[in-house]
N, C-alpha and C. Protein backbone atom coordinates (compact mmCIF):
# COMPACT_ATOMS: atom_id res chain seq x y z
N UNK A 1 195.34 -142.76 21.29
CA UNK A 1 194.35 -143.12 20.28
C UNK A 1 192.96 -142.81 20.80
N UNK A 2 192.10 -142.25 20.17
CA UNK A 2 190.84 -141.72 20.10
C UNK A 2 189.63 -143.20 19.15
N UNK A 3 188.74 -143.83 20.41
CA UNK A 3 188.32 -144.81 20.35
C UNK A 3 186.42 -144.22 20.47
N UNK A 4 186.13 -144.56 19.55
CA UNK A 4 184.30 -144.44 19.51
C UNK A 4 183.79 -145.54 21.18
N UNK A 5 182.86 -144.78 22.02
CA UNK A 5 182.62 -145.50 23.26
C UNK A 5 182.38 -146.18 23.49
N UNK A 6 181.68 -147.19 22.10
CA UNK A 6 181.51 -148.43 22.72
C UNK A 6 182.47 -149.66 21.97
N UNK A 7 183.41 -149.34 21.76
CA UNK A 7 184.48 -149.88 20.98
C UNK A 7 185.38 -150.57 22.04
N UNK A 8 185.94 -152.06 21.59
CA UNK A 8 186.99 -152.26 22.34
C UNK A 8 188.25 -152.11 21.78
N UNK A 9 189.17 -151.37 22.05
CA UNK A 9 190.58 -150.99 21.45
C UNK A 9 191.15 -152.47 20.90
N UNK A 10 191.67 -153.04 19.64
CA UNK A 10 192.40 -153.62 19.29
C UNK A 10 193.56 -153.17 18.28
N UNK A 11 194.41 -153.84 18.12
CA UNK A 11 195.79 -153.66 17.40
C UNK A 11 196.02 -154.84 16.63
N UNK A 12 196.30 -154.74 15.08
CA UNK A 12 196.62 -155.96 14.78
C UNK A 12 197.90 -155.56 14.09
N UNK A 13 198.58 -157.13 14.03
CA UNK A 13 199.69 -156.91 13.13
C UNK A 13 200.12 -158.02 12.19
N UNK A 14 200.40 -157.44 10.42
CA UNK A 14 200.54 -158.08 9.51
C UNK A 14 201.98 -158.16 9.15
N UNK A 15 202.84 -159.23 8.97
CA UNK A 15 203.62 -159.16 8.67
C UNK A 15 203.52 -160.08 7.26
N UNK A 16 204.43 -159.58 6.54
CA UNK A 16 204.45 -160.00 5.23
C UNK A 16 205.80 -159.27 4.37
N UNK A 17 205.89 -160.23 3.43
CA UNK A 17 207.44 -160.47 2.95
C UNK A 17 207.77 -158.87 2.24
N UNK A 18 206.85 -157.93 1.97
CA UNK A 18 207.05 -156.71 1.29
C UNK A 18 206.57 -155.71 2.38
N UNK A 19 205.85 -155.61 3.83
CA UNK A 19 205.71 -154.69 4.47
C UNK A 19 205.00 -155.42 5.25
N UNK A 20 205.16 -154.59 6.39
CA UNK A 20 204.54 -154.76 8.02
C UNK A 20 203.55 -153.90 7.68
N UNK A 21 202.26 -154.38 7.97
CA UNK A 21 201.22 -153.58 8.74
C UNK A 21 200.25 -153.41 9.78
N UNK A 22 200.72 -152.54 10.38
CA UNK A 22 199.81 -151.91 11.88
C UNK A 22 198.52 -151.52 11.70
N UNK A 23 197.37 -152.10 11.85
CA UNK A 23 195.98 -151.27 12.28
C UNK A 23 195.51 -151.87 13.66
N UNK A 24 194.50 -150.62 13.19
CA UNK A 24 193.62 -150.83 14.99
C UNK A 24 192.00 -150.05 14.27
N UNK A 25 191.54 -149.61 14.97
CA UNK A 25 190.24 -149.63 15.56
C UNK A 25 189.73 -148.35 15.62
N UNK A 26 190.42 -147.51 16.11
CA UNK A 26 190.29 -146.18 16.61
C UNK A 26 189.59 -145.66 15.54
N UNK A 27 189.03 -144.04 15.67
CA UNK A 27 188.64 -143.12 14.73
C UNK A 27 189.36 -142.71 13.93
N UNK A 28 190.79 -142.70 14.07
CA UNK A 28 191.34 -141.94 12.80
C UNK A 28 192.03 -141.18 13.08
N UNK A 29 193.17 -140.53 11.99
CA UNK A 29 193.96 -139.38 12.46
C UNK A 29 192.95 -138.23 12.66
N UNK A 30 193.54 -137.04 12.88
CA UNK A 30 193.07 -135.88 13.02
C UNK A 30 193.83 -134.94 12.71
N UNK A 31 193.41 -133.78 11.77
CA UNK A 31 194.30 -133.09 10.98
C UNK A 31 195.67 -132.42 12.20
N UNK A 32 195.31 -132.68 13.61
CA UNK A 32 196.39 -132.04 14.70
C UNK A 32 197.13 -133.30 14.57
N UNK A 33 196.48 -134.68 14.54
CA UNK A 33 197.69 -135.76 14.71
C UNK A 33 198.52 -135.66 13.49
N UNK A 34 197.81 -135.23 12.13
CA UNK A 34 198.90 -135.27 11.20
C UNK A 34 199.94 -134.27 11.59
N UNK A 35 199.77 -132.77 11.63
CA UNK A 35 200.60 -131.74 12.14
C UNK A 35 201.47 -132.60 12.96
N UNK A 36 201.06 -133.13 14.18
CA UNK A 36 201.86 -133.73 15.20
C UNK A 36 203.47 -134.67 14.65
N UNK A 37 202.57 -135.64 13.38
CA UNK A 37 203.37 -136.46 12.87
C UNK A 37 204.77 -135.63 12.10
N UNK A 38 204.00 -134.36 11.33
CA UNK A 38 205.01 -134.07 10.26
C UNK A 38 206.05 -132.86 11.03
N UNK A 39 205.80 -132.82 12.54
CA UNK A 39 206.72 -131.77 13.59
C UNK A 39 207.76 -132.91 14.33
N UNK A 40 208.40 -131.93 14.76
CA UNK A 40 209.19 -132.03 15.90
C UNK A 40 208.97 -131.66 17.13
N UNK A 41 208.79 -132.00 18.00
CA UNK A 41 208.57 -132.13 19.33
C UNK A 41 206.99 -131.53 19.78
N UNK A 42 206.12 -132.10 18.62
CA UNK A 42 205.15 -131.72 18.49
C UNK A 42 203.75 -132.56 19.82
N UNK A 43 202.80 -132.84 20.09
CA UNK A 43 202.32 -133.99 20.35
C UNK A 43 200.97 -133.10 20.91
N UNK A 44 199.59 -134.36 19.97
CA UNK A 44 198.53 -133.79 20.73
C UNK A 44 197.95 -134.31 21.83
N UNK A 45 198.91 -135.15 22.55
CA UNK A 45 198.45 -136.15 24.07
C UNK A 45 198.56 -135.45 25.21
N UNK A 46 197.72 -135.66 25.59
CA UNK A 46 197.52 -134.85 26.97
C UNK A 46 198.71 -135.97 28.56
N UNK A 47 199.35 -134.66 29.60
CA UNK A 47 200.31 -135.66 30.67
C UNK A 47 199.11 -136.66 30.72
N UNK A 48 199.29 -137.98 31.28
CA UNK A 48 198.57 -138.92 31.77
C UNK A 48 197.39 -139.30 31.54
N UNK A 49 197.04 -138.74 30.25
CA UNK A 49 196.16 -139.34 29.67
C UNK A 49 196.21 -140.25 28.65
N UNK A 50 197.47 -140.18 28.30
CA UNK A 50 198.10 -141.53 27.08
C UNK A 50 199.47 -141.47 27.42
N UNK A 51 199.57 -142.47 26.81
CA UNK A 51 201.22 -142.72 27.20
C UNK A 51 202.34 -141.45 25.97
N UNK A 52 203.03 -141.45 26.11
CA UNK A 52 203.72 -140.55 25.13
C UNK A 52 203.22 -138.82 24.65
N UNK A 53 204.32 -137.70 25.17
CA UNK A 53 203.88 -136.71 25.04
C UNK A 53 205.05 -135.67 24.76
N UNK A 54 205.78 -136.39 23.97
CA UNK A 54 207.04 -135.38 23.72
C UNK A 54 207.06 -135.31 21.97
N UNK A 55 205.94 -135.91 21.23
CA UNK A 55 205.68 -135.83 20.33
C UNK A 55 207.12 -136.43 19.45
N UNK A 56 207.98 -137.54 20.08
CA UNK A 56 208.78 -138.28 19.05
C UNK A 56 208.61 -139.77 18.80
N UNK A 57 207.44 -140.36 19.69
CA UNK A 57 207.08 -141.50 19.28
C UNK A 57 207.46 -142.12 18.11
N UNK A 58 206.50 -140.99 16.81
CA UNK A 58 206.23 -141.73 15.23
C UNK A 58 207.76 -142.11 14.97
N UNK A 59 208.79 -140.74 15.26
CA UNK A 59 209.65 -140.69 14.81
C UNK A 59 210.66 -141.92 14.98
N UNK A 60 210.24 -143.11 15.89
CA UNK A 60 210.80 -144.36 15.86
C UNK A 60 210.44 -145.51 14.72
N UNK A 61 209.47 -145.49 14.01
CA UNK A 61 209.12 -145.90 13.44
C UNK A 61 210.70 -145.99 12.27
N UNK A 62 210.99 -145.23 12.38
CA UNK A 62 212.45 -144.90 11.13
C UNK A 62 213.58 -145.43 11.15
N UNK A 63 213.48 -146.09 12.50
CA UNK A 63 214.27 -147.45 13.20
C UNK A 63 214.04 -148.67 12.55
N UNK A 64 212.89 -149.00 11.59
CA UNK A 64 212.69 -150.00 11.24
C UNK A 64 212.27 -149.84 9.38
N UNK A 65 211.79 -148.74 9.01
CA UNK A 65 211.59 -148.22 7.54
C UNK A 65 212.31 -147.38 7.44
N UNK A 66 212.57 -147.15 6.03
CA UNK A 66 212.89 -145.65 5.45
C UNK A 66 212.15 -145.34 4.81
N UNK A 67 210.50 -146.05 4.61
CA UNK A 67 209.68 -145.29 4.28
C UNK A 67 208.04 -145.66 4.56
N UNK A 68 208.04 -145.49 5.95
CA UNK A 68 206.81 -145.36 6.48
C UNK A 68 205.42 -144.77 6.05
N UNK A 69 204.29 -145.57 5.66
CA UNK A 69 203.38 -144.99 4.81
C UNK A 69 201.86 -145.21 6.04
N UNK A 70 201.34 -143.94 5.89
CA UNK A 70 200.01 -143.75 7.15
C UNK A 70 198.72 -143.74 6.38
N UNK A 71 198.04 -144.54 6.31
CA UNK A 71 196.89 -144.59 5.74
C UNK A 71 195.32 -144.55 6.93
N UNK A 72 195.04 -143.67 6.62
CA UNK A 72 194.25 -143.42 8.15
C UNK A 72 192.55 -142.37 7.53
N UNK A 73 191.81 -143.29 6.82
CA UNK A 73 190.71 -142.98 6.37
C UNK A 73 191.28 -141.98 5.38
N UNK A 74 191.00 -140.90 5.17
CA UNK A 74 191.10 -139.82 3.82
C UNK A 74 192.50 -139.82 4.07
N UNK A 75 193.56 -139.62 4.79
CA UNK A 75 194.74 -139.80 5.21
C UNK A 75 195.61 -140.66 4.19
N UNK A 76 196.36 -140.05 3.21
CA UNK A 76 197.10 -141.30 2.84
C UNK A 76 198.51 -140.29 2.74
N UNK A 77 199.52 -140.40 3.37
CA UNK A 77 201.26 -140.46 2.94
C UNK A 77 201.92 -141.17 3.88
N UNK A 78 203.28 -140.60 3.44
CA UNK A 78 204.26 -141.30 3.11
C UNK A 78 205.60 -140.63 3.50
N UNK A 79 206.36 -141.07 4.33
CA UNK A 79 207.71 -140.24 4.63
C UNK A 79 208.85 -141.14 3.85
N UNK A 80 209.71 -140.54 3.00
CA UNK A 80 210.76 -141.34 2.49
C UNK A 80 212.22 -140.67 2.89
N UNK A 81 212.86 -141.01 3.71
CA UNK A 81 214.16 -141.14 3.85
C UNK A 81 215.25 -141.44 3.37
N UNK A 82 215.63 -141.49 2.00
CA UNK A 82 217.02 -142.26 1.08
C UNK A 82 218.34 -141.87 2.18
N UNK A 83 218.57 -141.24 2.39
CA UNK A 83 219.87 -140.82 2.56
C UNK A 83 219.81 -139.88 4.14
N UNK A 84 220.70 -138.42 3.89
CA UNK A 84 220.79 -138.02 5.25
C UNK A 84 219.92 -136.78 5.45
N UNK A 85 218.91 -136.50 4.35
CA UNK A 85 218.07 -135.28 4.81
C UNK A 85 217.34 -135.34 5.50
N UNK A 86 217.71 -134.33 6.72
CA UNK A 86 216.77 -134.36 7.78
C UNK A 86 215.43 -133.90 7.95
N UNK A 87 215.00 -133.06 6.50
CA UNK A 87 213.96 -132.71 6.74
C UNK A 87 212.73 -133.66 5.85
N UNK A 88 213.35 -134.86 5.39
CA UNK A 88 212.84 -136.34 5.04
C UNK A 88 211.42 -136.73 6.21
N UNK A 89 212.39 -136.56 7.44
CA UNK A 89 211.83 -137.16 8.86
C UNK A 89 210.28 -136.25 9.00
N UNK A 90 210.15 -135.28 8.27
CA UNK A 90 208.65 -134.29 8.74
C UNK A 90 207.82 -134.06 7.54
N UNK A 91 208.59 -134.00 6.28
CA UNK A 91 207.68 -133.78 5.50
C UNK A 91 206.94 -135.02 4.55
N UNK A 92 205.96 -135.24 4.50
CA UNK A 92 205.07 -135.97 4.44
C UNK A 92 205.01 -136.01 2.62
N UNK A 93 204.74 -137.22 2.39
CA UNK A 93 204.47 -137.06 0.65
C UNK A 93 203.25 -137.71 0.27
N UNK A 94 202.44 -136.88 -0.05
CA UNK A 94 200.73 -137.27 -0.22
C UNK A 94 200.41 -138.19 -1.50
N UNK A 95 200.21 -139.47 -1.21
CA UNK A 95 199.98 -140.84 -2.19
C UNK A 95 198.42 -141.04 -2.49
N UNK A 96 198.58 -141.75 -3.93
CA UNK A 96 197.49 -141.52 -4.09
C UNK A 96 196.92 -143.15 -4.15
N UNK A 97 195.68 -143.07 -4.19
CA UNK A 97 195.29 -145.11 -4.03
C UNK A 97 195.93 -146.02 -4.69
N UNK A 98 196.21 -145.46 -5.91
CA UNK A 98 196.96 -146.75 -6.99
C UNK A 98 198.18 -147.09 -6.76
N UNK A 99 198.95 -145.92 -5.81
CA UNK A 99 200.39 -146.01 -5.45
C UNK A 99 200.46 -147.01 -4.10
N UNK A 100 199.95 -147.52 -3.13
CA UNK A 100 199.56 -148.15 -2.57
C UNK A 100 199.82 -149.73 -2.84
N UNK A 101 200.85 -150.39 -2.25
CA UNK A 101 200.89 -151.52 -2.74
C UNK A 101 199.49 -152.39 -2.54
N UNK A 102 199.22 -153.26 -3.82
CA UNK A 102 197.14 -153.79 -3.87
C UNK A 102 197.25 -154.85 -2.39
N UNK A 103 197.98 -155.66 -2.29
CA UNK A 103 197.75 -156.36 -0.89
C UNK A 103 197.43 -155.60 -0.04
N UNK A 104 197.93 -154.25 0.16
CA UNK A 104 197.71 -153.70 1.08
C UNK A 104 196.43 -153.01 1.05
N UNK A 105 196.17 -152.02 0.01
CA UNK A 105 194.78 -151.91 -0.67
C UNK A 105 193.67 -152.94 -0.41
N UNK A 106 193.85 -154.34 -0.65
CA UNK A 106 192.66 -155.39 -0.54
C UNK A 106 192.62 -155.55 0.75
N UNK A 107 193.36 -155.89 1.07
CA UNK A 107 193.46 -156.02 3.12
C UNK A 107 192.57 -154.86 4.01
N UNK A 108 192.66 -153.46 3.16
CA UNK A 108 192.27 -152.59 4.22
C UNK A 108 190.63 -152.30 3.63
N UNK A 109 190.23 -152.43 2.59
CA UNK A 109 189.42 -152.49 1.45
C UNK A 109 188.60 -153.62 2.10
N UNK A 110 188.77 -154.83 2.68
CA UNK A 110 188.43 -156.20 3.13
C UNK A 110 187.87 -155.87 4.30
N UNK A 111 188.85 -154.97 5.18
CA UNK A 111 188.84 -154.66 6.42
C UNK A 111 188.20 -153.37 7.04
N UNK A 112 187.27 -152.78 6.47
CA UNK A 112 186.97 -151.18 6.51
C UNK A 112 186.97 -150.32 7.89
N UNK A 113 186.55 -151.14 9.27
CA UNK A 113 187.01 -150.61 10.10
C UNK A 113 188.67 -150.56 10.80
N UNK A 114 189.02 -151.09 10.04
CA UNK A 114 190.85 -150.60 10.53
C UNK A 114 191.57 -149.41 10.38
N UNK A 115 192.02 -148.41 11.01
CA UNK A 115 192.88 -147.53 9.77
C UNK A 115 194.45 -147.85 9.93
């Protein structure tokens, strides 16, 4: 994660009866982190400069959704998984604000430095 310098890194987490949500602090995706997200064995982390660099991190996330949604400043999709297509896991489905469940909308709307 890519943090403005005088920032202290935080992570929060929402749990709630229709979705979990993860924010933090950082700047934001970056059109390479999206690439990163929607590849396979992709990753823009440098050895030992962050933890994780085999670019399958996100791809755990699918352990717990089948449909993981990234909202990350102009950034908004969505991976949906129903069944066994594998190419579910990379391609990304671009949502638009109203599709967005509103709790989640008011929360981040409330919250403007989170992504």
């Amino acid at each position: 994660n890519i943090y403005a310098p005088d920032v202290n890194p935080y992570l929060k987490l929402v749990i709630d009866h229709d979705y979990i949500l993860l924010s933090n602090n950082e700047r934001g995706l970056r059109a390479c982190d999206v690439s990163a997200i929607c590849s396979l064995a992709v990753s823009t982390k440098h050895l030992q400069e962050q933890i994780g660099e085999k670019g399958v991190g996100f791809k755990s996330v699918f352990a717990a959704s089948n449909q993981p949604t990234l909202i990350s400043h102009a950034w908004k999709f969505a991976f949906h998984v129903p069944g066994s297509d594998e190419m579910a896991y990379i391609t990304p489905r671009w949502i638009a604000d109203e599709t967005v469940l509103a709790r989640v909308r008011d929360r981040i709307a409330n919250e403007p430095l989170d992504t």
